[in-house]
PDB file of N, CA and C in Angstrom:
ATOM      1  N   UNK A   1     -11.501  36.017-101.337  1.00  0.00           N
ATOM      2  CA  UNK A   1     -10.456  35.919-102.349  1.00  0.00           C
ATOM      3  C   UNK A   1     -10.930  34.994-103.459  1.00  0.00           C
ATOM      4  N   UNK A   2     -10.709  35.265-104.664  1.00  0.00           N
ATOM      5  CA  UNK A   2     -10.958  34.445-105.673  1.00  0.00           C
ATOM      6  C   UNK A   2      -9.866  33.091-105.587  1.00  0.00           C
ATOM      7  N   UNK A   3     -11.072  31.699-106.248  1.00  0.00           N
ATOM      8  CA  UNK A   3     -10.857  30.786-105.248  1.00  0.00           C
ATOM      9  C   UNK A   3      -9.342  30.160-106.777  1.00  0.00           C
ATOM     10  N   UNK A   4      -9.543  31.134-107.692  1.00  0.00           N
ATOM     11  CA  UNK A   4      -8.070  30.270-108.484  1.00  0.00           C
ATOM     12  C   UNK A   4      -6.864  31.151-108.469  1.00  0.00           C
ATOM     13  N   UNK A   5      -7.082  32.666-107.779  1.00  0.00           N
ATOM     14  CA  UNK A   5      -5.526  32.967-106.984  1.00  0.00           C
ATOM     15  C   UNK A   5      -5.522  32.386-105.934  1.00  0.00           C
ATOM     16  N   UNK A   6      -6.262  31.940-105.306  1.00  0.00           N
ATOM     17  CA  UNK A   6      -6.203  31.483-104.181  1.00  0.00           C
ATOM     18  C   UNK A   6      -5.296  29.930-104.314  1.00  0.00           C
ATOM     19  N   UNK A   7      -6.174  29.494-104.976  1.00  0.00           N
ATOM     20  CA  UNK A   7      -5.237  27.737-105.201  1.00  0.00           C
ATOM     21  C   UNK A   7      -4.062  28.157-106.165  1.00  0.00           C
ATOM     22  N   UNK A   8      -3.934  29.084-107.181  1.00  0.00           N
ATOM     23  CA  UNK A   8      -2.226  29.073-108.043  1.00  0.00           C
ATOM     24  C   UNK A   8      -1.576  29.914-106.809  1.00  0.00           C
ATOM     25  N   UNK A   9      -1.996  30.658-105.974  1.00  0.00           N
ATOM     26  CA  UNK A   9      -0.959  30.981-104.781  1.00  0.00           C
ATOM     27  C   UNK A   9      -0.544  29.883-104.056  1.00  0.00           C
ATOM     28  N   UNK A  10      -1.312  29.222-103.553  1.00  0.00           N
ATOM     29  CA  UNK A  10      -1.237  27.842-103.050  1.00  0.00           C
ATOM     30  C   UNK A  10       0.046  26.886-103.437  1.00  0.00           C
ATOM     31  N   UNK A  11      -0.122  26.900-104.636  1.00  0.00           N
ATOM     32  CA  UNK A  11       0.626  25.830-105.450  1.00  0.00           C
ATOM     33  C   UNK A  11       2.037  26.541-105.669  1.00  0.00           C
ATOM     34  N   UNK A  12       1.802  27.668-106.032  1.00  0.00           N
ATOM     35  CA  UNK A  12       3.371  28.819-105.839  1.00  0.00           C
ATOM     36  C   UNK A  12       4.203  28.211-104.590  1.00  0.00           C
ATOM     37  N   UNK A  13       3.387  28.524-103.534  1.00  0.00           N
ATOM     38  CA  UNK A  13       3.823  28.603-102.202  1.00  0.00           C
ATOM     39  C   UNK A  13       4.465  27.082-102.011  1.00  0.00           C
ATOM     40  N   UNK A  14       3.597  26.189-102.602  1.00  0.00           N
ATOM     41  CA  UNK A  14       4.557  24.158-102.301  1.00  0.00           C
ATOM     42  C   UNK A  14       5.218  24.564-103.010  1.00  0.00           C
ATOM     43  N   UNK A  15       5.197  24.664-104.150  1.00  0.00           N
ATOM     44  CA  UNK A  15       6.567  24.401-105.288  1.00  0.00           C
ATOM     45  C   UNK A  15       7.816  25.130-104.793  1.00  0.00           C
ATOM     46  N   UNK A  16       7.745  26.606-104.231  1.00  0.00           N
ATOM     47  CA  UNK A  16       8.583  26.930-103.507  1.00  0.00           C
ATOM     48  C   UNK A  16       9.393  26.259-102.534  1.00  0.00           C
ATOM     49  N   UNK A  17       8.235  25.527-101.951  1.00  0.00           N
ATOM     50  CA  UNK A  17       8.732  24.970-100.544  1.00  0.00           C
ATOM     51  C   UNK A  17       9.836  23.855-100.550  1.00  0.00           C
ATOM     52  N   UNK A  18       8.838  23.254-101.570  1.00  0.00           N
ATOM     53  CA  UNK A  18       9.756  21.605-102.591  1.00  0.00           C
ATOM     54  C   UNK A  18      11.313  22.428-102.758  1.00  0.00           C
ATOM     55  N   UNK A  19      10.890  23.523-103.446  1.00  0.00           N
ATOM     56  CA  UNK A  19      12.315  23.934-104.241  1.00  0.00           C
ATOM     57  C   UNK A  19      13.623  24.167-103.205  1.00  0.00           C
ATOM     58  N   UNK A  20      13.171  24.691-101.993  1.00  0.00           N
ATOM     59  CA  UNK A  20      14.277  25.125-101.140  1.00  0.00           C
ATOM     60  C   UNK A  20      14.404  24.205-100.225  1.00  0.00           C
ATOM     61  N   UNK A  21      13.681  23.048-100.510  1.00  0.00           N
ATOM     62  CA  UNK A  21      14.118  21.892 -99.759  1.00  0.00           C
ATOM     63  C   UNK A  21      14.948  20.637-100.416  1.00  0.00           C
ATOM     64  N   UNK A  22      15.271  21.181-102.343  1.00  0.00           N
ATOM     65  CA  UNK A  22      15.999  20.837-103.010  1.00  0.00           C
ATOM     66  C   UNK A  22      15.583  19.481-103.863  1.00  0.00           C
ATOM     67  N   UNK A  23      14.355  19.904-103.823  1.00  0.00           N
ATOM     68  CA  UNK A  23      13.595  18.639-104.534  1.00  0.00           C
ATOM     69  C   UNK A  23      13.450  19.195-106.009  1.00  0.00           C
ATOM     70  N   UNK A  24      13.402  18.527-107.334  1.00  0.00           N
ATOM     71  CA  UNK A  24      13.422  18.847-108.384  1.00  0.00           C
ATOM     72  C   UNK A  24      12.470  18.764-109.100  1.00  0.00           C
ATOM     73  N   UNK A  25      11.220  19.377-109.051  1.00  0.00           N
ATOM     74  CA  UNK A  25       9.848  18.991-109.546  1.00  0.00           C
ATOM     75  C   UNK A  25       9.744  18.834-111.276  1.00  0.00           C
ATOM     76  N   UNK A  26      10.626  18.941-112.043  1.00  0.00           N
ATOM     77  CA  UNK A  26      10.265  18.305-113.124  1.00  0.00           C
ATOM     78  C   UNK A  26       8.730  18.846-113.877  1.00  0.00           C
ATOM     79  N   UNK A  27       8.218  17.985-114.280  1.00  0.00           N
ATOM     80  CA  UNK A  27       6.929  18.524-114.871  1.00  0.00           C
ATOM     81  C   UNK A  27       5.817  18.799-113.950  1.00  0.00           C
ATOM     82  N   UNK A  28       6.195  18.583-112.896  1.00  0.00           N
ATOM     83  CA  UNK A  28       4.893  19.025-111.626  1.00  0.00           C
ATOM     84  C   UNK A  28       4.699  20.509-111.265  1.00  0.00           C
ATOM     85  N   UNK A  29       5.514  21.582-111.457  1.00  0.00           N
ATOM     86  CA  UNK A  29       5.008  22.473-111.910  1.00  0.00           C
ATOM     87  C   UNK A  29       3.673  23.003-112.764  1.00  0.00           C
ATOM     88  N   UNK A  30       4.342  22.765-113.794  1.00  0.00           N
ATOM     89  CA  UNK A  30       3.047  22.598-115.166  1.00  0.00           C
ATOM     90  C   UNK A  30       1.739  21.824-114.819  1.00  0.00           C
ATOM     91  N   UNK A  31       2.399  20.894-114.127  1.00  0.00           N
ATOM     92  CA  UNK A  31       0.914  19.513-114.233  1.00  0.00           C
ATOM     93  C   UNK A  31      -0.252  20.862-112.905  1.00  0.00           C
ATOM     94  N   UNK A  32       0.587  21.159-112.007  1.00  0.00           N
ATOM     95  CA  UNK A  32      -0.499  21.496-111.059  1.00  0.00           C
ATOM     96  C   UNK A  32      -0.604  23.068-111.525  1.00  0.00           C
ATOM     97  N   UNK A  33      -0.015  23.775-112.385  1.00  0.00           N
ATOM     98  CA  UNK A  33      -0.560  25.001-112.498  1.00  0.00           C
ATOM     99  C   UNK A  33      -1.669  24.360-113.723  1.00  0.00           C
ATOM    100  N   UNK A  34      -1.670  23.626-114.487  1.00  0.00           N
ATOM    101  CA  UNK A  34      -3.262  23.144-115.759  1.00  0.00           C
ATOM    102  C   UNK A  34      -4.002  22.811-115.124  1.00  0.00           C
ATOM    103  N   UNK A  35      -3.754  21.979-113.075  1.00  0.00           N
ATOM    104  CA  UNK A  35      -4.974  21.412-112.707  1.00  0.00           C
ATOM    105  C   UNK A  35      -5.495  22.750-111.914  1.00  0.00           C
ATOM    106  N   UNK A  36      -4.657  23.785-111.897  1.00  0.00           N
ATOM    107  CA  UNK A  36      -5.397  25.069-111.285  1.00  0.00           C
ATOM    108  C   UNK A  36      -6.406  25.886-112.445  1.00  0.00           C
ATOM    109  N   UNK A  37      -5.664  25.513-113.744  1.00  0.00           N
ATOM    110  CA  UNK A  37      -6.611  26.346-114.965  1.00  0.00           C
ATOM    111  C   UNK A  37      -7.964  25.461-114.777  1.00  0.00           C
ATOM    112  N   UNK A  38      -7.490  23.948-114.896  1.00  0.00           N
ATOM    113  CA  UNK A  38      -8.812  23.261-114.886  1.00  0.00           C
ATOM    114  C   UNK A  38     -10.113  23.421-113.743  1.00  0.00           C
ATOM    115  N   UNK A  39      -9.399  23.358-112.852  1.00  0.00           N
ATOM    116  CA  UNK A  39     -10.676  23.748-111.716  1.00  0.00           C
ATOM    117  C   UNK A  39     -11.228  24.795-111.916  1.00  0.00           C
ATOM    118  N   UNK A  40     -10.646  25.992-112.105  1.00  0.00           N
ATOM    119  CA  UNK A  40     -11.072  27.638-112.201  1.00  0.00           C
ATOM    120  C   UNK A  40     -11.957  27.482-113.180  1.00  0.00           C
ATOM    121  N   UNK A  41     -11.925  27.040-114.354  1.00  0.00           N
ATOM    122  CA  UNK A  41     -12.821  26.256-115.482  1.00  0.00           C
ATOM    123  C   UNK A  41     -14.165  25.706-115.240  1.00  0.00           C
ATOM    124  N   UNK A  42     -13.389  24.861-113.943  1.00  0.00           N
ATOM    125  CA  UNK A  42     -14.949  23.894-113.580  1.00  0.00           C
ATOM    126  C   UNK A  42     -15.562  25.064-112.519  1.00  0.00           C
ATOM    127  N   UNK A  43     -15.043  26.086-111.864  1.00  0.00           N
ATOM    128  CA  UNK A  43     -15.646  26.899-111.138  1.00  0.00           C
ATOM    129  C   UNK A  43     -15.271  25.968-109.801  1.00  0.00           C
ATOM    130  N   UNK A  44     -14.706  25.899-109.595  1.00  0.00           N
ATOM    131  CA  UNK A  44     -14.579  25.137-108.102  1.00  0.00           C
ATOM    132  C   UNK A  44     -13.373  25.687-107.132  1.00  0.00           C
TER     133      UNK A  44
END
C-alpha cells in the first residue's frame, strides 16, 4: 500500500476515534493531515 494513504487513512481512522469519543480536535485535523502531505513529500 502506498505509504501516504496509508498514514492519511491512519489519521482518518484517530480523528474518527477522538471524534466519537467526543473530543474536539480543533486545528489537529489540519495540523496532521499537512504532516501527512509533508512526509509523502519527504518520501517516508
Amino acid at each position: 500500500m502506498n505509504v501516504t494513504i496509508d498514514l492519511q487513512a491512519k489519521i482518518n481512522d484517530y480523528l474518527a476515534e477522538r471524534r466519537s469519543m467526543g473530543f474536539k480536535l480543533g486545528n489537529m485535523s489540519a495540523a496532521l493531515a499537512n504532516f501527512a502531505r509533508f512526509a509523502a513529500n519527504r518520501s517516508h
